[in-house]
Protein backbone atom coordinates (compact mmCIF):
# COMPACT_ATOMS: atom_id res chain seq x y z
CA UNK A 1 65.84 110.09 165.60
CA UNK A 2 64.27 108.25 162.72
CA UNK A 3 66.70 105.87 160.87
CA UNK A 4 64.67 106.13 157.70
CA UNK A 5 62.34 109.37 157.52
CA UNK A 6 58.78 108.95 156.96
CA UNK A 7 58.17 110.14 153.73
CA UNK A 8 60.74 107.47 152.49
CA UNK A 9 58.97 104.73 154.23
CA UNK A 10 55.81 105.14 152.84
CA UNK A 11 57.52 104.56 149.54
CA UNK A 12 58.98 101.26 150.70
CA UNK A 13 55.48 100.49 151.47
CA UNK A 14 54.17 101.10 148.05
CA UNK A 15 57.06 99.61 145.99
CA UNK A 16 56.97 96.41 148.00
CA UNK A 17 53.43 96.04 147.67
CA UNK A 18 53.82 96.60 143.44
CA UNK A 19 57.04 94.24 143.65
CA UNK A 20 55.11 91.41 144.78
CA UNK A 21 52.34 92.04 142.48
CA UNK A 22 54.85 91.61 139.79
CA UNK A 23 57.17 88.92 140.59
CA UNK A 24 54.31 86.33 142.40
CA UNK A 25 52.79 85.02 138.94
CA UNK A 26 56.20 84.68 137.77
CA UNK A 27 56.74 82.87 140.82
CA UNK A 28 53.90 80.72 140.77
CA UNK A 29 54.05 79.86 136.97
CA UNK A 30 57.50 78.46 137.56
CA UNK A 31 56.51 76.20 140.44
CA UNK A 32 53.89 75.08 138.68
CA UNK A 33 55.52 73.70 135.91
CA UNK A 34 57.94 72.08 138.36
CA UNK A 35 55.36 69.86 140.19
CA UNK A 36 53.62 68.96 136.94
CA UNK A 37 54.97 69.08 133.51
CA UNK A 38 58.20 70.12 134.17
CA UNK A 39 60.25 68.41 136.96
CA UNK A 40 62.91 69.84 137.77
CA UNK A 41 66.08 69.00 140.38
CA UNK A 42 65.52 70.21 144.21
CA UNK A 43 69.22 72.04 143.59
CA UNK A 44 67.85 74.44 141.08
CA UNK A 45 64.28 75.22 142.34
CA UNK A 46 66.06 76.31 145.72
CA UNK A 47 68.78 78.39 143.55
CA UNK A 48 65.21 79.89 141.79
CA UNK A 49 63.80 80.57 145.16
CA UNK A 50 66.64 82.05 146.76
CA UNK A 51 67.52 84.38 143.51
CA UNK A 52 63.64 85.16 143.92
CA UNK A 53 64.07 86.49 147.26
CA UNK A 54 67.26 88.54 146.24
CA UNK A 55 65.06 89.64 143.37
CA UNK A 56 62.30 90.87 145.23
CA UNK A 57 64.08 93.12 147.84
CA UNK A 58 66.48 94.21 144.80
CA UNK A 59 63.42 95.65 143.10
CA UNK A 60 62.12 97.15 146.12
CA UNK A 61 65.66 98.98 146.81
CA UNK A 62 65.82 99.93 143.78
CA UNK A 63 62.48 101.39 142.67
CA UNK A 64 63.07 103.55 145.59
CA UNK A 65 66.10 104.41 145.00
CA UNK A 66 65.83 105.81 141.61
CA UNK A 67 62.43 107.57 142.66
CA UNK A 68 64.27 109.45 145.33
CA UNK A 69 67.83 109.75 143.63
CA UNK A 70 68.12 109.53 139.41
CA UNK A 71 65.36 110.39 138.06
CA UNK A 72 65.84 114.44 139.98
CA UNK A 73 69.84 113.42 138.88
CA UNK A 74 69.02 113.61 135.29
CA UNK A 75 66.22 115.99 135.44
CA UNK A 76 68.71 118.50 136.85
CA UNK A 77 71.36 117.57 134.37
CA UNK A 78 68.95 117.89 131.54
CA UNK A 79 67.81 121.39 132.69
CA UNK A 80 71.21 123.13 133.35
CA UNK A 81 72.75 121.22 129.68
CA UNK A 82 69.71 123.20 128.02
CA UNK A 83 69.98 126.40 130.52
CA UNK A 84 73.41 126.99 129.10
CA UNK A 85 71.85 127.64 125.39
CA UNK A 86 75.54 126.84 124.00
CA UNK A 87 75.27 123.96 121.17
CA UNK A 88 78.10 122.88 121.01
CA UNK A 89 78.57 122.43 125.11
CA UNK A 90 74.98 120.67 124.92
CA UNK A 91 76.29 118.30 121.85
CA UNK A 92 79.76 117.74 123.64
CA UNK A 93 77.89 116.66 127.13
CA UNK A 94 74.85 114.57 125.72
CA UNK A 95 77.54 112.98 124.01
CA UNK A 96 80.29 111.95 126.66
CA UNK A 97 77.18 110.85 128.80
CA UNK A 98 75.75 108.55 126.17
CA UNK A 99 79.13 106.83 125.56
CA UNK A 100 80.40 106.68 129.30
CA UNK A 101 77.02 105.51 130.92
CA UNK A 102 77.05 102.91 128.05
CA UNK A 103 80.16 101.84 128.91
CA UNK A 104 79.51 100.91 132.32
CA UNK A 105 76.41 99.61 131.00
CA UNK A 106 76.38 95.41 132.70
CA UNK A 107 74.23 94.12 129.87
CA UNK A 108 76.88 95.50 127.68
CA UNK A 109 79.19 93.16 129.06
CA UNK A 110 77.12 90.11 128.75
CA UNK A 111 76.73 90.80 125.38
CA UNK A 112 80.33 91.08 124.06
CA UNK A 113 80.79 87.70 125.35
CA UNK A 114 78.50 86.10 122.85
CA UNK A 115 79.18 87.64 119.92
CA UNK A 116 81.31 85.57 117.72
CA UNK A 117 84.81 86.86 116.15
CA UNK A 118 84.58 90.63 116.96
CA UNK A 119 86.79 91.33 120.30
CA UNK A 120 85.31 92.48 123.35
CA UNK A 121 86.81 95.84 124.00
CA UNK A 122 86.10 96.99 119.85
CA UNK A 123 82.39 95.76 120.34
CA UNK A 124 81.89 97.74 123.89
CA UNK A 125 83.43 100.88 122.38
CA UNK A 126 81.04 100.85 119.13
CA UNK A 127 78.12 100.05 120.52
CA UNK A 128 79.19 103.18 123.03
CA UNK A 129 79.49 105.35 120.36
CA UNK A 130 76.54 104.49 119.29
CA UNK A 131 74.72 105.88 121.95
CA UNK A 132 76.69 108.52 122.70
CA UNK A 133 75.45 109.70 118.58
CA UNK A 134 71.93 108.71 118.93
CA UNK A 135 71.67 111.01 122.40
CA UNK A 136 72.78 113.75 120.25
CA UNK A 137 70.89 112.78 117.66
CA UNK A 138 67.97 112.72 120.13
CA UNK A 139 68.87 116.49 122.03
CA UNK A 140 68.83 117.84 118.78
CA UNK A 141 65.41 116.63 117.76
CA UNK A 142 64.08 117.62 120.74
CA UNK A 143 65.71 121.20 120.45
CA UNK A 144 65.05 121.83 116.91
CA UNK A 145 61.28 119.83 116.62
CA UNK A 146 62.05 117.60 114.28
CA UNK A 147 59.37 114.22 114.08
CA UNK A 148 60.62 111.65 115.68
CA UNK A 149 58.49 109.41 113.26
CA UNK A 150 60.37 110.86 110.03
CA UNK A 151 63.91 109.77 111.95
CA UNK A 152 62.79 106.38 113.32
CA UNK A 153 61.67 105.72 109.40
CA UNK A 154 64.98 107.02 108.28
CA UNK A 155 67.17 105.02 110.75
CA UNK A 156 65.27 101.53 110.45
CA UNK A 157 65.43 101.87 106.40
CA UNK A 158 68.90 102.36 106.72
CA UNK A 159 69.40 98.88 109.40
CA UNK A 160 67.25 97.03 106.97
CA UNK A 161 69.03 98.11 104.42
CA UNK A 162 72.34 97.27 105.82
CA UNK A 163 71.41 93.54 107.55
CA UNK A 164 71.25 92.54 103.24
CA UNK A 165 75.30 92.55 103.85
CA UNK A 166 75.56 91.29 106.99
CA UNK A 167 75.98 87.34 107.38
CA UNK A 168 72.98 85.22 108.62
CA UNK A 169 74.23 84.08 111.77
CA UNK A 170 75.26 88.15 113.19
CA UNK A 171 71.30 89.45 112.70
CA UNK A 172 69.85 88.09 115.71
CA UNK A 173 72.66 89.28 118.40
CA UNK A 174 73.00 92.55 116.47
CA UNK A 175 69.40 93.45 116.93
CA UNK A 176 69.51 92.07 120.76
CA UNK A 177 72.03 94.64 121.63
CA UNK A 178 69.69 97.39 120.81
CA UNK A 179 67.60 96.02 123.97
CA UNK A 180 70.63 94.94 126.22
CA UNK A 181 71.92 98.35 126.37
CA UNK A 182 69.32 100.30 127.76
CA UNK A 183 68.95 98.76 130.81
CA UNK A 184 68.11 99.26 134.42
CA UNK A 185 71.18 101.88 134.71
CA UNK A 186 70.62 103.81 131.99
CA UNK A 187 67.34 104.07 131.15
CA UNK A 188 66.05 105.85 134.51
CA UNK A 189 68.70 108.29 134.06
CA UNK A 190 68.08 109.38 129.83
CA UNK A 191 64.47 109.58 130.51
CA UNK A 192 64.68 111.85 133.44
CA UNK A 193 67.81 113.89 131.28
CA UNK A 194 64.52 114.10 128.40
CA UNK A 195 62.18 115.54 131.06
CA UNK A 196 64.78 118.01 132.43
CA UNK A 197 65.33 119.21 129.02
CA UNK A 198 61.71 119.41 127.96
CA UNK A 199 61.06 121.49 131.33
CA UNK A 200 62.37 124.68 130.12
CA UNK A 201 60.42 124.52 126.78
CA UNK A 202 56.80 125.96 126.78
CA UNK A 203 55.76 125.06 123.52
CA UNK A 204 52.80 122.41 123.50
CA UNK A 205 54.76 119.63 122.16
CA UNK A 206 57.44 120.13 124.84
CA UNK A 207 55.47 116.86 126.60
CA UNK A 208 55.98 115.08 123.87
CA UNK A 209 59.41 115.13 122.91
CA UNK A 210 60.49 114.20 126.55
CA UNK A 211 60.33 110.59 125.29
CA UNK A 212 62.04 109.55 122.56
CA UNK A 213 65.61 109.79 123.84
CA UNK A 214 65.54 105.97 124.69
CA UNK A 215 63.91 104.71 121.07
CA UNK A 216 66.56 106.69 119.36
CA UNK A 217 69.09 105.20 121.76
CA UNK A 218 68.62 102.07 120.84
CA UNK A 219 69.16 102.17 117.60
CA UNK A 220 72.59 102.84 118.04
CA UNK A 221 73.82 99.76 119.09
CA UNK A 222 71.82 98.18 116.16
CA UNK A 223 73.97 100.19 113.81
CA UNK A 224 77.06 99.48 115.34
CA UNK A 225 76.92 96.03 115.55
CA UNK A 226 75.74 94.83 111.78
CA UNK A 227 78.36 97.47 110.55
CA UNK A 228 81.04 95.66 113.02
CA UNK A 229 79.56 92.06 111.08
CA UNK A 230 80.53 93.59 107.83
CA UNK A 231 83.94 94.39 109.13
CA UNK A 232 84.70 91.49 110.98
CA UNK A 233 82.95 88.71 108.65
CA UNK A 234 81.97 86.52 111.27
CA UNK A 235 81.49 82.66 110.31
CA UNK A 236 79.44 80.06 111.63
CA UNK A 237 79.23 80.48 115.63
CA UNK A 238 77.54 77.46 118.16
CA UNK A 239 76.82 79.04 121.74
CA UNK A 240 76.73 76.35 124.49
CA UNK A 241 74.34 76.86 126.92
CA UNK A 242 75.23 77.84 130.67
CA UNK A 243 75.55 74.75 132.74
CA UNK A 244 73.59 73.61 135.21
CA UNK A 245 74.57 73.82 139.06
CA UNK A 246 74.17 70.49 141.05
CA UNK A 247 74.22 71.68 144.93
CA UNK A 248 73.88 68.80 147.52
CA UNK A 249 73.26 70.87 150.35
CA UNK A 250 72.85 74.56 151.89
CA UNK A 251 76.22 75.41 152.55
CA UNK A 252 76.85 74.99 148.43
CA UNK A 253 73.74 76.80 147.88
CA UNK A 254 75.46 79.84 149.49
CA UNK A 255 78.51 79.66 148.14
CA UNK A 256 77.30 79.80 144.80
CA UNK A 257 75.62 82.88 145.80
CA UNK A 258 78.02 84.44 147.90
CA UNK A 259 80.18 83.89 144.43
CA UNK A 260 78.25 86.18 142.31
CA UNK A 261 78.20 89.06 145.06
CA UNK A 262 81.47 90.13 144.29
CA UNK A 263 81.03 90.08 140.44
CA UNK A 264 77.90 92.39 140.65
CA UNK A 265 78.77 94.65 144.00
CA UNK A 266 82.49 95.20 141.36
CA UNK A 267 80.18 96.05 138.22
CA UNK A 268 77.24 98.31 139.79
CA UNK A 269 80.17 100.49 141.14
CA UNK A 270 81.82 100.78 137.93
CA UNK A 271 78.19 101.36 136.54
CA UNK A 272 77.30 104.25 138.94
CA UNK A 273 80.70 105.79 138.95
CA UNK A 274 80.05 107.61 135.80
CA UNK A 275 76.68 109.09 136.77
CA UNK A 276 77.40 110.12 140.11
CA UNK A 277 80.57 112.13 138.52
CA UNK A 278 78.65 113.75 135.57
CA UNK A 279 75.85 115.00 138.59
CA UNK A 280 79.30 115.98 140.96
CA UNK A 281 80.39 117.93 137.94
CA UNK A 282 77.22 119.68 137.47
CA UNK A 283 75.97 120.46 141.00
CA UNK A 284 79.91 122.34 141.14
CA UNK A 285 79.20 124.62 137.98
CA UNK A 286 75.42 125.35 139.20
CA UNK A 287 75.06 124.91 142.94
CA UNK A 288 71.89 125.12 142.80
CA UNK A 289 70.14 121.96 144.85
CA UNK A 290 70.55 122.78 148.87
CA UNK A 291 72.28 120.20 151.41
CA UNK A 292 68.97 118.54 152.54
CA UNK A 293 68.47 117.70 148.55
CA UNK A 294 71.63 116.38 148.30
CA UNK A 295 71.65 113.90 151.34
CA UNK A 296 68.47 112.58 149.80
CA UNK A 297 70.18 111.80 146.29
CA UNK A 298 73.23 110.70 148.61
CA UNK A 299 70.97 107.81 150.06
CA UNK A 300 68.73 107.21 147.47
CA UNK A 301 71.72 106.31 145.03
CA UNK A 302 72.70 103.65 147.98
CA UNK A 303 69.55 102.33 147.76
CA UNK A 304 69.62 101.84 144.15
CA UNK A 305 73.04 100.42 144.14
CA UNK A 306 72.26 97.31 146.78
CA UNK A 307 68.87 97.10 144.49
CA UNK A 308 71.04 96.43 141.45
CA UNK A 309 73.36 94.33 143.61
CA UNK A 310 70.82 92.06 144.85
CA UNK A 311 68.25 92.03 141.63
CA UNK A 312 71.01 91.34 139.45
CA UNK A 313 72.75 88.35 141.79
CA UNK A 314 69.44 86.72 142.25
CA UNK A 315 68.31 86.85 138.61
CA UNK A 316 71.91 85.82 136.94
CA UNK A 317 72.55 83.31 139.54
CA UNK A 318 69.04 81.73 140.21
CA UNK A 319 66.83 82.45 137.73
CA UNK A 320 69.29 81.48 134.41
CA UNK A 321 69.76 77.77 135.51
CA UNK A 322 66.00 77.58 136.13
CA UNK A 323 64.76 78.83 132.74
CA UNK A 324 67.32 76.80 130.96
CA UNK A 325 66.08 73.73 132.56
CA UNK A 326 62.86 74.30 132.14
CA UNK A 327 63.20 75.76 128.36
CA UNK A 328 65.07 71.81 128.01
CA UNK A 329 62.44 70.12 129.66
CA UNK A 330 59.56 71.50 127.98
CA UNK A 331 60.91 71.46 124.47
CA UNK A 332 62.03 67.97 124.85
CA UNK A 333 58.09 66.75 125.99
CA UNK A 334 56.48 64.53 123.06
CA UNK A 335 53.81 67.06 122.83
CA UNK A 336 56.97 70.41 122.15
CA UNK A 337 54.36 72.53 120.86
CA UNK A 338 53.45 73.44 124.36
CA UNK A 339 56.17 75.83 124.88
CA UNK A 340 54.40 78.54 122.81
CA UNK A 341 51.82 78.90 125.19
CA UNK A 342 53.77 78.83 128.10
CA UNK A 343 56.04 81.26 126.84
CA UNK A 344 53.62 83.57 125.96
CA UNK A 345 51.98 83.58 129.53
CA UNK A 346 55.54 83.81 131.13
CA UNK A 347 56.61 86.99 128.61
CA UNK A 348 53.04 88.22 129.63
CA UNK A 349 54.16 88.27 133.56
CA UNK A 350 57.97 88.41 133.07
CA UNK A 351 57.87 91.84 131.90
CA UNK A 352 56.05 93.38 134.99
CA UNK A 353 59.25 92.41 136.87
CA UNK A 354 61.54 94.24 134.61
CA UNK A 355 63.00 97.10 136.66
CA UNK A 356 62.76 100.13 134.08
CA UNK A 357 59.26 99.13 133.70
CA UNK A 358 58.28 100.69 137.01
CA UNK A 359 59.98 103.96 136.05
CA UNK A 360 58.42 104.29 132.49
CA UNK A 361 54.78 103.74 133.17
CA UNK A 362 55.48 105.67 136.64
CA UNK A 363 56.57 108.84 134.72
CA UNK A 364 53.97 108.58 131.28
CA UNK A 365 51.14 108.74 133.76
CA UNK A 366 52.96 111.52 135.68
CA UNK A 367 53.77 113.47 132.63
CA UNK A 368 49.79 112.74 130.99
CA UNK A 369 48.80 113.39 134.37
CA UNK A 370 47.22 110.54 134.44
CA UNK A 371 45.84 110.19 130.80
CA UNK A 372 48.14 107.37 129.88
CA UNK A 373 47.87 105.49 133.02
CA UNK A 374 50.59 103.07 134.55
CA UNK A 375 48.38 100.22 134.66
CA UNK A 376 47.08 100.29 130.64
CA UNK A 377 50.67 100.83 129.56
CA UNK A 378 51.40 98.02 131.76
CA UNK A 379 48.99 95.59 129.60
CA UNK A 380 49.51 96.70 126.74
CA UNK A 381 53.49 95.91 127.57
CA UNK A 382 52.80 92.81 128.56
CA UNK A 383 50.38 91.90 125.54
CA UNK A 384 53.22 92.52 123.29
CA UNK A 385 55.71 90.71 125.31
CA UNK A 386 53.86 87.70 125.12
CA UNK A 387 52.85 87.77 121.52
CA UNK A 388 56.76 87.90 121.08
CA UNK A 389 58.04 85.45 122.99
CA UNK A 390 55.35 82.96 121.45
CA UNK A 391 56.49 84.01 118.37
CA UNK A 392 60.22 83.30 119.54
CA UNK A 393 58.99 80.11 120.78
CA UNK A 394 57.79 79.22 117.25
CA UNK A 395 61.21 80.06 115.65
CA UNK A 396 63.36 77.69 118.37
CA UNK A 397 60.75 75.05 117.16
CA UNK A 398 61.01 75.84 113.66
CA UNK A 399 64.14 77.72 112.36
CA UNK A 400 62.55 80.19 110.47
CA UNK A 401 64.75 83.10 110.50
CA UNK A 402 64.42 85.96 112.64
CA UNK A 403 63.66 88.51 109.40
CA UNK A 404 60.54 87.02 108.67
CA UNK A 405 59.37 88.75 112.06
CA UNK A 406 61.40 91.58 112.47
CA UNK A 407 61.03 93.43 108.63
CA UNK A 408 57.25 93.07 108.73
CA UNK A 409 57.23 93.38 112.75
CA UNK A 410 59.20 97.23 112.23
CA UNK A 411 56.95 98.01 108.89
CA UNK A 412 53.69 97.86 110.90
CA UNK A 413 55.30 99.76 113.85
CA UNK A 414 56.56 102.61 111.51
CA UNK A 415 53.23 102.48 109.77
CA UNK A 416 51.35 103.15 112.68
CA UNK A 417 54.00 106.10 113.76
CA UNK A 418 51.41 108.32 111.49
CA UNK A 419 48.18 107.94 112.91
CA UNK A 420 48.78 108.19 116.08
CA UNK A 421 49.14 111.08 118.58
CA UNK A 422 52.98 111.61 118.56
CA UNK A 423 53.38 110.52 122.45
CA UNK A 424 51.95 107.29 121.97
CA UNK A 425 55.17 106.84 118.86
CA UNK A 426 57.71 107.97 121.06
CA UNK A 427 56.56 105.90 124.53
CA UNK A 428 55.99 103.11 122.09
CA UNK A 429 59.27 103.20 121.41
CA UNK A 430 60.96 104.16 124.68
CA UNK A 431 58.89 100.72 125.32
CA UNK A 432 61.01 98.64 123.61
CA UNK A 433 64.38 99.14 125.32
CA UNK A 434 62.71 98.92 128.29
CA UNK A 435 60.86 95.86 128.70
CA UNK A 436 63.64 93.95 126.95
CA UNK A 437 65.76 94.33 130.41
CA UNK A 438 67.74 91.96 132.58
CA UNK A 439 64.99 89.63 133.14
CA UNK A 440 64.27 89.09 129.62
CA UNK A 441 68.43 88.46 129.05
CA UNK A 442 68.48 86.21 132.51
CA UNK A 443 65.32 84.09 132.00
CA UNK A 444 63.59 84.36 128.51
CA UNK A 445 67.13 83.85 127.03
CA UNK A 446 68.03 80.37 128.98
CA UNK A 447 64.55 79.61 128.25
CA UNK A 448 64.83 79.76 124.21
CA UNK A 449 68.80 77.78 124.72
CA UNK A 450 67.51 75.15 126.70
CA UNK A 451 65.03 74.76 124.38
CA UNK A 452 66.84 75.46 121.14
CA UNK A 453 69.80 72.57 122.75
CA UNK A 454 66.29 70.35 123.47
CA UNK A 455 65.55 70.12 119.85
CA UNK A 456 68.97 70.45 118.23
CA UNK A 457 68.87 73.93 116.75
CA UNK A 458 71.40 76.71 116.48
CA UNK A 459 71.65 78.70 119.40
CA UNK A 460 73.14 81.41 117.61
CA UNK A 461 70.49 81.56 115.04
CA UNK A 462 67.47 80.51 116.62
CA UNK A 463 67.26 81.48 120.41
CA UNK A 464 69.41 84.44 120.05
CA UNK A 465 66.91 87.40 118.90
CA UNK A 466 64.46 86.70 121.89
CA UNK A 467 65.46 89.79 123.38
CA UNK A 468 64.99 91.53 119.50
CA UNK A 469 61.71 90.23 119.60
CA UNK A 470 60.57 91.50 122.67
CA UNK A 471 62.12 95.12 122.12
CA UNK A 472 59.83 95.09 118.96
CA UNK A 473 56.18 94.21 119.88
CA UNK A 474 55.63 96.80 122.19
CA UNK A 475 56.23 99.69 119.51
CA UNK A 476 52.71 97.64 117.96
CA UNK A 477 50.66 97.18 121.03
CA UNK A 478 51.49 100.76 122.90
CA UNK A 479 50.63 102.65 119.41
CA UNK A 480 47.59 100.26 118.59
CA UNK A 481 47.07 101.79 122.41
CA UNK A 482 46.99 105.11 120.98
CA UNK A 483 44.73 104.41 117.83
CA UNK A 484 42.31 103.42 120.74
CA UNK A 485 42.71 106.75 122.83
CA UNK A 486 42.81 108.53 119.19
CA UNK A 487 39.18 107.35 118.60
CA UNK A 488 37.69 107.42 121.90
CA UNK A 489 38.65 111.12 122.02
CA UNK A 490 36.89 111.98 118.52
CA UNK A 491 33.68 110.27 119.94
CA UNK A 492 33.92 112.52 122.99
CA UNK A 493 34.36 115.64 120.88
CA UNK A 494 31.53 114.56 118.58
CA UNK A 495 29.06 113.66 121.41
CA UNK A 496 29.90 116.77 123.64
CA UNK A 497 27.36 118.05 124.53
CA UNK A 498 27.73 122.34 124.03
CA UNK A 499 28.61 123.96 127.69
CA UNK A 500 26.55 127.54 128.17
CA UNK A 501 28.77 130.51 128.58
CA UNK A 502 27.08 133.35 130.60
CA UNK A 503 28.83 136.65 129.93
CA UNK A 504 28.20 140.00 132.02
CA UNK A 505 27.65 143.87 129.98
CA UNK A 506 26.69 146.21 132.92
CA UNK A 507 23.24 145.07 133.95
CA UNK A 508 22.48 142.56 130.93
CA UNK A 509 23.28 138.98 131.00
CA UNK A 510 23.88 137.03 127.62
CA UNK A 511 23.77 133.23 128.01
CA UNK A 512 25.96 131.37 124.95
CA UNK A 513 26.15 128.13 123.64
């Protein structure tokens, strides 16, 4: 009897081949800068290579796992919600599922701890109903066909709008949470919950409007946080950075590790908890997925849970220390300016080992069968994550406040939403929650401290907003993607050449052009 079934390891195959393609550049950027440049101490290039390995076998766990167990989860969830054609029972659900999964969300937690004055529990709970609003918000749109361009318009007006009363010092972390919270746990699950609900329409646009559901979700958190800095009035906040582990040998090497475990094994049960109940709850009422089916999803959620475990312990524990290093030693060289660069070709590999990546560009080329493929929304992904985290790079080196990048950043993206086949608008930006994910809040973040602390700059103000940053180029680069596939496809219709029709009428034959 086969342990693991064939079909299952020919998937490990193929992840682990597309994991290594993603995290070796990363890998070899790093350890480049350490033997030239960048020196940095033999305790925390081991702690990088050992949260590397933990890394890659995380992301190969887990890119299985979710193929094989949440994205059918919230396909099937998404099809019976819509199959029971009651509003208020479709409102009531998208909305508990929003504000529970968010909950359990890990980034979540990370990011009550760093924002100043408001307490933990209020800002977990309001970013939660955030979500849980903007899913509704989202189900509705996609029931009723309303453009998802008019509401992203609407909804940024009304955040611009509102970050005119909220103090200096709150803008950067309140736009980061719209990226932190749509991370690796919840983002494979609301897109496949889109797709299950789109799969009963048969309209034409019903492709479309399967994406969307994480743009809109993102803006949620946005909301909730600059109306919680109006509330709360925070004051001038300093962030210290995370310190720096000195291990003197291997047995302190693991122990640091074997530290973390716990933490992460505790939080990515607490995180799953809530979407294996809502499935529990929903294969009761329908019964409609057969043993076999279920013993799949059964394994494939343990697969994505020791993915999480691992990917998360390796990239908290031994990637943070290294980027904050590095981010110190760079900024502090006589020639600081060369952190732009840098940081742009890091953000330009960093994002191919974000985790909800691999499910996005996986499921637009499914969907566009093949039209939008994985590997163009791939550059285009990582073209805008390195234009932003240059640009980040030039605000820790200059202080110039994050509004002079977002406001005109958001204009050009909502510009764009017009002229561009509505798919590319709403992958666009799905895009930006997801490439701002735990590797962006793990590395790019120490990066932008260390270097921020390197040239005595406020944290708060001038390294937080790196994750804002890169949850807002995409929405450029992905549509400026689809201005591209707009005008290729008008040259194809205007060169085609006419194909001749031949139609039958008893014995005569009439050819047509």
């Amino acid at each position: 009897m086969q342990l693991i079934p064939a079909k299952i390891k020919e998937k490990f195959i193929e992840k682990f081949a597309e994991t290594l393609k993603a995290v070796f550049p990363i890998l070899g950027i790093v350890l480049l800068l350490c033997f030239t440049i960048a020196p940095i101490p033999p305790s925390i290039l081991m702690t990088f290579l050992v949260g590397a390995v933990l890394l890659i076998v995380g992301m190969l766990f887990f890119n299985v796992g979710v193929e094989i167990s949440m994205t059918p989860m919230g396909e099937r969830v998404g099809t019976i919600t819509t199959k029971s054609k009651n509003i208020l029972v479709m409102v009531l659900i998208s909305f508990i599922m929003g504000f529970v999964i968010t909950v359990s969300e890990p980034d979540l937690q990370v990011l009550a701890q760093q924002v100043p004055s408001v307490p933990n529990l209020v800002l977990i709970l309001a970013v939660a109903l955030g979500v849980g609003v903007f899913l509704v918000i989202a189900l509705l749109r996609m029931l009723i066909g309303i453009s998802l361009a008019k509401l992203l318009v609407v909804f940024y007006a009304i955040i611009f709008i509102l970050t005119i009363f909220v103090p200096q010092d709150f803008l950067a972390i309140a736009f980061d949470s719209g990226g932190v919270t749509t991370g690796p746990m919840t983002v494979p699950f609301i897109m496949a919950f889109g797709i299950g609900i789109a799969a009963i329409r048969s309209d034409k646009h019903a492709a479309d409007d399967s994406f969307g559901l994480v743009a809109l979700c993102s803006i949620g958190p946005i909301l909730a946080v600059l109306i919680l800095g109006m509330i709360f009035k925070p004051g001038q906040a300093e962030a210290v950075s995370e310190a720096i582990p000195d291990i003197a040998d291997t047995v302190e090497l693991w122990g640091l590790f074997s530290e973390g475990f716990p933490t992460y094994i505790e939080e990515m049960a607490v995180a799953l908890l809530p979407i294996v109940f809502f499935f529990g709850l929903f294969q009761l009422i329908s019964r409609d997925i057969n043993k076999k089916a279920l013993i799949r999803i059964g394994v494939g959620l343990i697969y994505t849970y020791v993915g999480l475990v691992l990917f998360l312990t390796g990239v908290n524990v031994g990637f943070m220390p290294a980027g904050n290093y590095l981010g110190q030693t760079i900024a502090g060289l006589p020639y600081s300016w060369i952190i732009v660069p840098i940081g742009m070709i890091i953000g330009y590999f960093i994002v191919q080992a974000e985790p909800a990546v691999f499910v996005l560009t996986k499921q637009v080329e499914d969907l566009t069968a093949g039209a939008i493929s994985a590997g163009a929304m791939g550059t285009a992904l990582s073209l805008g994550v390195a234009a932003s985290v240059g640009l980040a790079m030039i605000r820790v080196l200059t202080g110039i406040s994050i509004m002079w990048f977002l406001v005109p950043g958001y204009l050009i993206a909502l510009v764009l939403t017009f002229f561009v086949p509505k798919i590319f608008t709403a992958i666009a930006f799905d895009s930006g929650g997801v490439a701002s994910g735990p590797m962006t809040a793990t590395f790019l973040l120490p990066f932008a401290m260390g270097a921020c602390q390197a040239v005595g700059g406020n944290i708060i103000t001038d390294a937080f907003g790196i994750v804002a940053m890169v949850a807002m180029t995409p929405l450029i680069t992905i549509q400026i993607m689809g201005v591209v596939f707009r005008v290729k496809e008008r040259e194809l219709q205007k060169n085609a050449v006419p194909v001749p029709v031949q139609h039958t009428f008893g014995d005569m034959e009439i050819i047509e052009l």
